[in-house]
Protein backbone atom coordinates (compact mmCIF):
# COMPACT_ATOMS: atom_id res chain seq x y z
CA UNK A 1 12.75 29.37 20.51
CA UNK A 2 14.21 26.87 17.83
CA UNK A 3 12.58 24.31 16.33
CA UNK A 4 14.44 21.78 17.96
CA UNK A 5 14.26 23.43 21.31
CA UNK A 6 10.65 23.00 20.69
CA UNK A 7 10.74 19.43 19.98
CA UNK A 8 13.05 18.62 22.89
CA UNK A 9 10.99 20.54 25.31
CA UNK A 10 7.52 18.51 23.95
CA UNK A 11 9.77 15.10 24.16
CA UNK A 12 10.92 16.00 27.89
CA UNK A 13 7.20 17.13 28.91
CA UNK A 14 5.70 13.37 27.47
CA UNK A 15 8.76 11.45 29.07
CA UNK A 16 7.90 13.09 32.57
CA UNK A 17 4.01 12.61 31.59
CA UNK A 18 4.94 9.05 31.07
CA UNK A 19 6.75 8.46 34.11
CA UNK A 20 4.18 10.22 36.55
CA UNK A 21 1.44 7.55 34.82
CA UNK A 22 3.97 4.85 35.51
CA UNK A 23 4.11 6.17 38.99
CA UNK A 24 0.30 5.98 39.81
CA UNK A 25 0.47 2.11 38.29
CA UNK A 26 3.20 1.54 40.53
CA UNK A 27 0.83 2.69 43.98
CA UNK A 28 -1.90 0.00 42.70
CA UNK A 29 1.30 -2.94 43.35
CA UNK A 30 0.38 -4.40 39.51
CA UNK A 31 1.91 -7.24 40.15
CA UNK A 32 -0.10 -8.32 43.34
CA UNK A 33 -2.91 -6.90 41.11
CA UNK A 34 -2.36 -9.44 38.70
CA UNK A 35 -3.15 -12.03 40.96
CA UNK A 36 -6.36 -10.34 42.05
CA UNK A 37 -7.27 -10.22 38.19
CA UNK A 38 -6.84 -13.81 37.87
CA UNK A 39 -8.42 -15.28 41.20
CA UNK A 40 -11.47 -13.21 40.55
CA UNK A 41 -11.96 -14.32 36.85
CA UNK A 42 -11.02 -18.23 38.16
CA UNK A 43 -14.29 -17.24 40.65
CA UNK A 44 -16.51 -15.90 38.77
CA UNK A 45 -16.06 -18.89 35.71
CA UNK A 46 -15.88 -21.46 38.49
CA UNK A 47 -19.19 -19.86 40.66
CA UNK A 48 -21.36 -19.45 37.08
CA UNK A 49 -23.03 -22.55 36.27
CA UNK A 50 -21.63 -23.50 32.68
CA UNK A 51 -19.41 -21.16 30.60
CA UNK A 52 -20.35 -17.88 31.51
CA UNK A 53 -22.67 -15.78 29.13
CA UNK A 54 -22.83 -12.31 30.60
CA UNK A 55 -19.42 -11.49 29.89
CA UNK A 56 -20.34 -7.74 30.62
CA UNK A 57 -21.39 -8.53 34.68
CA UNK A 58 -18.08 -10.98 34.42
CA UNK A 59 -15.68 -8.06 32.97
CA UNK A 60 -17.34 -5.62 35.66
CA UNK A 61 -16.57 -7.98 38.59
CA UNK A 62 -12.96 -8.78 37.40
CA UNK A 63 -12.24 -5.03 36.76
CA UNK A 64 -14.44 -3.42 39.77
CA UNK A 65 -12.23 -6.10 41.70
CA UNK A 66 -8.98 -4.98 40.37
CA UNK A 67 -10.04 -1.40 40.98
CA UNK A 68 -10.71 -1.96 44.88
CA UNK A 69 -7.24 -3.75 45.33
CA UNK A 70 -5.10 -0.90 43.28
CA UNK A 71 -6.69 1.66 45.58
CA UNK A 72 -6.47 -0.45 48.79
CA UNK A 73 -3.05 -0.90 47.34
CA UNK A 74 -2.39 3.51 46.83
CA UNK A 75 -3.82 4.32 50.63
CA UNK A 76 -1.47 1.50 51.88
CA UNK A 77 1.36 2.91 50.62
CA UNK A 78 0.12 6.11 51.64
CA UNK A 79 0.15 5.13 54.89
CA UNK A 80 3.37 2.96 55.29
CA UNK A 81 5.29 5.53 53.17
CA UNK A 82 8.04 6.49 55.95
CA UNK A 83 7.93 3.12 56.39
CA UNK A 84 8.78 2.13 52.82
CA UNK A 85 11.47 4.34 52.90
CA UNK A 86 13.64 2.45 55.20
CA UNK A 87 13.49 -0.72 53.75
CA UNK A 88 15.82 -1.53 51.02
CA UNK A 89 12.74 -3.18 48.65
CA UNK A 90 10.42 -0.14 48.70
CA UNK A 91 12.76 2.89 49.32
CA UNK A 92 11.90 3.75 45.57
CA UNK A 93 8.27 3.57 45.35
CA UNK A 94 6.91 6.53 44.14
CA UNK A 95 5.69 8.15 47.81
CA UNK A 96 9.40 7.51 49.30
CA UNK A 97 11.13 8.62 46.49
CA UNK A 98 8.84 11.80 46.49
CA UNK A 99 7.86 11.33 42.72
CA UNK A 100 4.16 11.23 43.99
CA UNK A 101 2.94 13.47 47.19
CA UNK A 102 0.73 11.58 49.58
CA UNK A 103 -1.93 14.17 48.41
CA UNK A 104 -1.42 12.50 45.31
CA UNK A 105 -1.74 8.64 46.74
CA UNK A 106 -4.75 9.00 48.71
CA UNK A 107 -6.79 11.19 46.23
CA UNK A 108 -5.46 8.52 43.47
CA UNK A 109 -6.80 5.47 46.14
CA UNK A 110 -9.91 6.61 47.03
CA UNK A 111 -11.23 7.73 43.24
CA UNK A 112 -9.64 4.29 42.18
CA UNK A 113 -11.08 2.25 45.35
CA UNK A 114 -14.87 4.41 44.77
CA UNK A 115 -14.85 3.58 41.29
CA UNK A 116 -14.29 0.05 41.61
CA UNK A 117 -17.15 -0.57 44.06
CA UNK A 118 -19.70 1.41 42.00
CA UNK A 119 -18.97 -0.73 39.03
CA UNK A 120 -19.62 -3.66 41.10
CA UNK A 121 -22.51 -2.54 42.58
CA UNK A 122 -23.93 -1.27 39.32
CA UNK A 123 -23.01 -4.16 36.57
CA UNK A 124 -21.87 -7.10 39.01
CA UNK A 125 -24.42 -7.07 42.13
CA UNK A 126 -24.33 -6.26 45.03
CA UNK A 127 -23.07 -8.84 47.14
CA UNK A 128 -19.79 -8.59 45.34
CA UNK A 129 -19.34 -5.10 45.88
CA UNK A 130 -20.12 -5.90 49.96
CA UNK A 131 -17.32 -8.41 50.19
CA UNK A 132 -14.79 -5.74 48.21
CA UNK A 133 -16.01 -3.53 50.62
CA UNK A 134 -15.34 -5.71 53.43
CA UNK A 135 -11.64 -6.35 51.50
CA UNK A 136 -11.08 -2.59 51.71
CA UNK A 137 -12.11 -1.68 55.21
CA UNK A 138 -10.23 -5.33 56.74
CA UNK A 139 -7.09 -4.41 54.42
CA UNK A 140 -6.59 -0.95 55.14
CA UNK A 141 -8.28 0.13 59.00
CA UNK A 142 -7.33 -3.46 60.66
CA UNK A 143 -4.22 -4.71 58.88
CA UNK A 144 -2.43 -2.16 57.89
CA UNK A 145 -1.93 -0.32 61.47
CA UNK A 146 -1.48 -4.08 63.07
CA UNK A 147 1.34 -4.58 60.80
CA UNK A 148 3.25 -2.05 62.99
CA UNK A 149 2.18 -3.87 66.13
CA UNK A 150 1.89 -7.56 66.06
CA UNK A 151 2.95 -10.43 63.91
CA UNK A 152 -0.49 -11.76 63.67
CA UNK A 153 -1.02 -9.30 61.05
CA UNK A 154 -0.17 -11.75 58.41
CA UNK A 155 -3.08 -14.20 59.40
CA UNK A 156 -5.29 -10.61 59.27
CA UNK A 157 -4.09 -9.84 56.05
CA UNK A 158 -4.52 -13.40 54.01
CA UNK A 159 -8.48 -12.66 54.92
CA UNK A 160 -8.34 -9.43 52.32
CA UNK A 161 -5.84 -11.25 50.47
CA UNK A 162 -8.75 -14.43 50.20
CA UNK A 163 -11.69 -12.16 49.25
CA UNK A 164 -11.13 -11.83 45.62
CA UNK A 165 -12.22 -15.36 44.12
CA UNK A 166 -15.02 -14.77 46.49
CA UNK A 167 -16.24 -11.77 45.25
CA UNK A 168 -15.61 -13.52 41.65
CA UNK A 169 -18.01 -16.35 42.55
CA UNK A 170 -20.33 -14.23 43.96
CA UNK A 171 -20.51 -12.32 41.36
CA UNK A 172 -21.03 -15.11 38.84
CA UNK A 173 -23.33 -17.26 41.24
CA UNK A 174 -25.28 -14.70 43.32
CA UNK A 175 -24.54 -16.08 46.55
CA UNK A 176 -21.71 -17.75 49.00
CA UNK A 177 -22.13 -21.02 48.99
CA UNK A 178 -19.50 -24.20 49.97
CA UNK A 179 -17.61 -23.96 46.34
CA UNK A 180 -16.81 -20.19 46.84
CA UNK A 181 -15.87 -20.51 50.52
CA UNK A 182 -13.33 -23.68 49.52
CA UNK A 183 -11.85 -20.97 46.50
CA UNK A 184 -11.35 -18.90 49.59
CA UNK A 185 -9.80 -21.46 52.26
CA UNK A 186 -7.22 -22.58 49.34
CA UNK A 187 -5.91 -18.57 48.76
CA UNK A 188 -6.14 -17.96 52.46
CA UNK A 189 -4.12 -20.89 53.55
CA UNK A 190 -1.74 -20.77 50.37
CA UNK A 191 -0.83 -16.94 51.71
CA UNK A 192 0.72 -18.08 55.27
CA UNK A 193 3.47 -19.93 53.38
CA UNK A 194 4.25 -17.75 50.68
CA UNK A 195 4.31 -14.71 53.51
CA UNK A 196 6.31 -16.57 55.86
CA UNK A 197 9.17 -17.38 53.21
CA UNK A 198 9.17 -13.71 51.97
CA UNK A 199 9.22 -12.70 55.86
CA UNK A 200 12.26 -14.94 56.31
CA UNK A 201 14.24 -14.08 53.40
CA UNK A 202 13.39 -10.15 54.07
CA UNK A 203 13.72 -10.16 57.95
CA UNK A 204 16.65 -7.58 57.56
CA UNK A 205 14.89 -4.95 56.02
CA UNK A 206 11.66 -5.43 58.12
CA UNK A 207 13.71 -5.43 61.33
CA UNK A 208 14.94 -2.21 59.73
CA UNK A 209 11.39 -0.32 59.46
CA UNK A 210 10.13 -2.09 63.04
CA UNK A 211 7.63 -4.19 61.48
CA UNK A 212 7.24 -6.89 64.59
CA UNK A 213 7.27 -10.33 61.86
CA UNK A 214 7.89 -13.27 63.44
CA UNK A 215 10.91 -13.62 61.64
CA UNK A 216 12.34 -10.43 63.77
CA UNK A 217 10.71 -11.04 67.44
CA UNK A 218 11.58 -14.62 67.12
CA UNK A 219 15.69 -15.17 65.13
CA UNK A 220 15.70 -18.25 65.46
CA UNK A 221 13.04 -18.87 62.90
CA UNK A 222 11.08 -21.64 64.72
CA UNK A 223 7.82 -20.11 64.77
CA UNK A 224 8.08 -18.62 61.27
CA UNK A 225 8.64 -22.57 59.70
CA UNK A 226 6.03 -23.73 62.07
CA UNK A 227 3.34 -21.49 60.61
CA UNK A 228 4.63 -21.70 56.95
CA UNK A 229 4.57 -25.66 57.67
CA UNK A 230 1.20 -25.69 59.29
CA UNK A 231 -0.81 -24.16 57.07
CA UNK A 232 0.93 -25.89 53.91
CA UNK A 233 -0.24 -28.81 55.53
CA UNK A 234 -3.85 -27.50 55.95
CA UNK A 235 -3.76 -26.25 52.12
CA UNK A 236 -3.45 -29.62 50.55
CA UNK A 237 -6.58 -31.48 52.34
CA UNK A 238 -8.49 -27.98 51.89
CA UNK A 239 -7.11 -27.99 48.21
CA UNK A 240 -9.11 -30.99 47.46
CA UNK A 241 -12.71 -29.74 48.71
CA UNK A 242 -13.54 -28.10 45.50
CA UNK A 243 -13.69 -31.82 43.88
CA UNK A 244 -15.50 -32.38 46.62
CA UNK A 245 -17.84 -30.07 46.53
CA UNK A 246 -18.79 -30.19 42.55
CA UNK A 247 -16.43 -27.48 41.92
CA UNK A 248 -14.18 -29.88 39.59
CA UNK A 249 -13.63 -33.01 38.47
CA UNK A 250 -11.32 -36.08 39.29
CA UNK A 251 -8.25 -34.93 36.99
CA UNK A 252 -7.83 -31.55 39.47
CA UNK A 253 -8.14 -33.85 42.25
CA UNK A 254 -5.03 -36.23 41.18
CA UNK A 255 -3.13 -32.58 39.91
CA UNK A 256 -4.17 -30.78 43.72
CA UNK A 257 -2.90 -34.02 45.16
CA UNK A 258 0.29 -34.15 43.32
CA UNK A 259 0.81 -29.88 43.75
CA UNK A 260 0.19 -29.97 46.90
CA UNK A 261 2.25 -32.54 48.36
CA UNK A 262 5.42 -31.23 47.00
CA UNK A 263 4.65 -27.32 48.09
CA UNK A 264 4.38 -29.40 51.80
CA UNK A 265 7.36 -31.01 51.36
CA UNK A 266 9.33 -27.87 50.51
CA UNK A 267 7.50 -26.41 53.86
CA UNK A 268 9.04 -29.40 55.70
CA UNK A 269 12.56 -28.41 54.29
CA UNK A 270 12.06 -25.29 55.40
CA UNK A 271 11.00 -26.31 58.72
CA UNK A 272 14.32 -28.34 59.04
CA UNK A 273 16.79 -26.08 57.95
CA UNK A 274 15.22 -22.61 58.56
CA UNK A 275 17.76 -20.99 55.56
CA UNK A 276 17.37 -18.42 53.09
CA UNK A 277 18.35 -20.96 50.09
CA UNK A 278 15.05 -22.84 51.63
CA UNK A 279 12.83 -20.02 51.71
CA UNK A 280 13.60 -19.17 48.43
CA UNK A 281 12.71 -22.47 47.28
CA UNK A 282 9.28 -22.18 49.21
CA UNK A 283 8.26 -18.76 47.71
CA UNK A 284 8.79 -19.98 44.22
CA UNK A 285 7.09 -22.80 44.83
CA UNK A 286 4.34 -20.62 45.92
CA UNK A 287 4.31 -18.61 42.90
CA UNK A 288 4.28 -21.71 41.06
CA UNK A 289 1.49 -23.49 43.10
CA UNK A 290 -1.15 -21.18 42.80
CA UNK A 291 -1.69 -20.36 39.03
CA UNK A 292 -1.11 -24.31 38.29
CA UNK A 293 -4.46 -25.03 41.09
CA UNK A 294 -6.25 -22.19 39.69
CA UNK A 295 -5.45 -23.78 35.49
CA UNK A 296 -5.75 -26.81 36.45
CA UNK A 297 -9.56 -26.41 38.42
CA UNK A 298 -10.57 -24.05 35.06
CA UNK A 299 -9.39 -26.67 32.80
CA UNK A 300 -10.85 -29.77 34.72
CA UNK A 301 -14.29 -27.65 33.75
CA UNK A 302 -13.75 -27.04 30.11
């Protein structure tokens, strides 16, 4: 062989290398992984009393955390694979697509989901690692079935979704008290809106795969703007309770006040006019809402 068949043959073996690693980061959803990074630092800072000294127990409780949700994320897909494949968004994810077998995913999930909860239960405490446990077992034996069988899955699924700056705080406090409970109630409200405007905007494609949203047993969209309104409204007294509580100060009340009134009012235009151009408006604000709180609550401690 020649030296630049060599060379070629080493360059194609790395590129496909690469791409298989890119395909087990794409089963732990990074992005949605993100989120739990950040929500479960925000806990853990906001549940230790002062600036946090033990970064090692804080590192362990953010990563453990992050660990749980990738594989919670892998055995999802696992699961919801022939699924994925008929809907337009996640047709190329790496179990549809057949990049990955579902061999792969769930042996990938559960070392990645086991890991995560030893290092929690070994460098964090053991509280934390209960409640990721609890986020594992809700997320993938109660939700992800009901998904294919009632719309009421969403209000299921924001109680996994919730956990994280829970198990942060309890982590960095050693117990659940009313400050980690409100960091809950504002991510578990905050999800109803953000999922209803995705469910809206994607009601094609989950129509497509038989997912029973509300957006797909009910057209007209009545009940999908009355939830994403309802619990926007809950969010912004609920978004308060951490000033409240000792949690922050004055300046994230005034911020929370100010946040939350205009994610509402975007929930009320949605309400109104029930169209895609409106739902898009709501999930940005969404995406927008949630890392200003969780800055702004961090910041208001400094």
């Amino acid at each position: 062989m020649k030296d630049a068949d060599i060379v070629s043959v080493g360059i194609g073996t790395d590129a496909r290398a690469a791409g298989r690693l890119g395909d087990f980061v794409a089963l732990t959803k990074p992005r949605l992984n993100l989120l739990v990074v950040a929500t479960s630092a925000a806990g853990y800072y906001l549940g230790s009393s002062g600036a946090p000294t033990d970064w090692l127990r804080m590192a362990s409780a953010v990563i453990g955390t992050a660990f749980v949700a990738g594989g919670a994320a892998a055995l999802n897909q696992v699961y919801e694979r022939d699924t994925d494949a008929l809907m337009r968004r996640t047709r190329m994810r790496p179990l549809p697509d057949g990049r990955l077998t579902p061999s792969d995913g769930q042996t990938f999930g559960l070392a990645l989901a086991t890991a995560g909860l030893v290092i929690l239960a070994v460098w964090a405490n053991l509280l934390a690692a209960a409640l990721a446990l609890a986020t594992l077992l809700i997320y993938l034996i109660v939700y992800t079935p009901m998904k294919r069988r009632s719309s009421l899955a969403t209000i299921v699924g924001a109680v996994p979704g919730a956990l994280p700056p829970l198990i942060g705080w309890a982590a960095g406090h050693g117990s659940l008290s009313s400050g980690g409970w409100a960091l809950f109630a504002i991510v578990f409200l905050w999800q109803i809106p953000h999922f209803m405007a995705i469910a809206w905007m994607c009601r094609d494609d989950y129509s497509k795969a038989g997912f029973p949203m509300l957006p797909v047993v009910e057209p007209d969209g009545r009940s999908t703007a009355r939830q994403a309104l309802a619990y926007a409204a809950a969010l912004l007294p609920v978004s308060l309770v951490p000033t409240l509580v000792g949690v922050s100060g004055a300046a994230y009340f005034g911020i929370a006040l100010a946040l939350g009134a205009a994610f509402l009012a975007l929930a009320v235009r949605f309400a109104f006019t029930r169209t895609d151009h409106a739902a898009r408006w709501l999930f940005f604000a969404s995406i927008t809402y949630l890392p200003l709180i969780w800055i702004s609550m961090i910041a208001d401690r400094l």
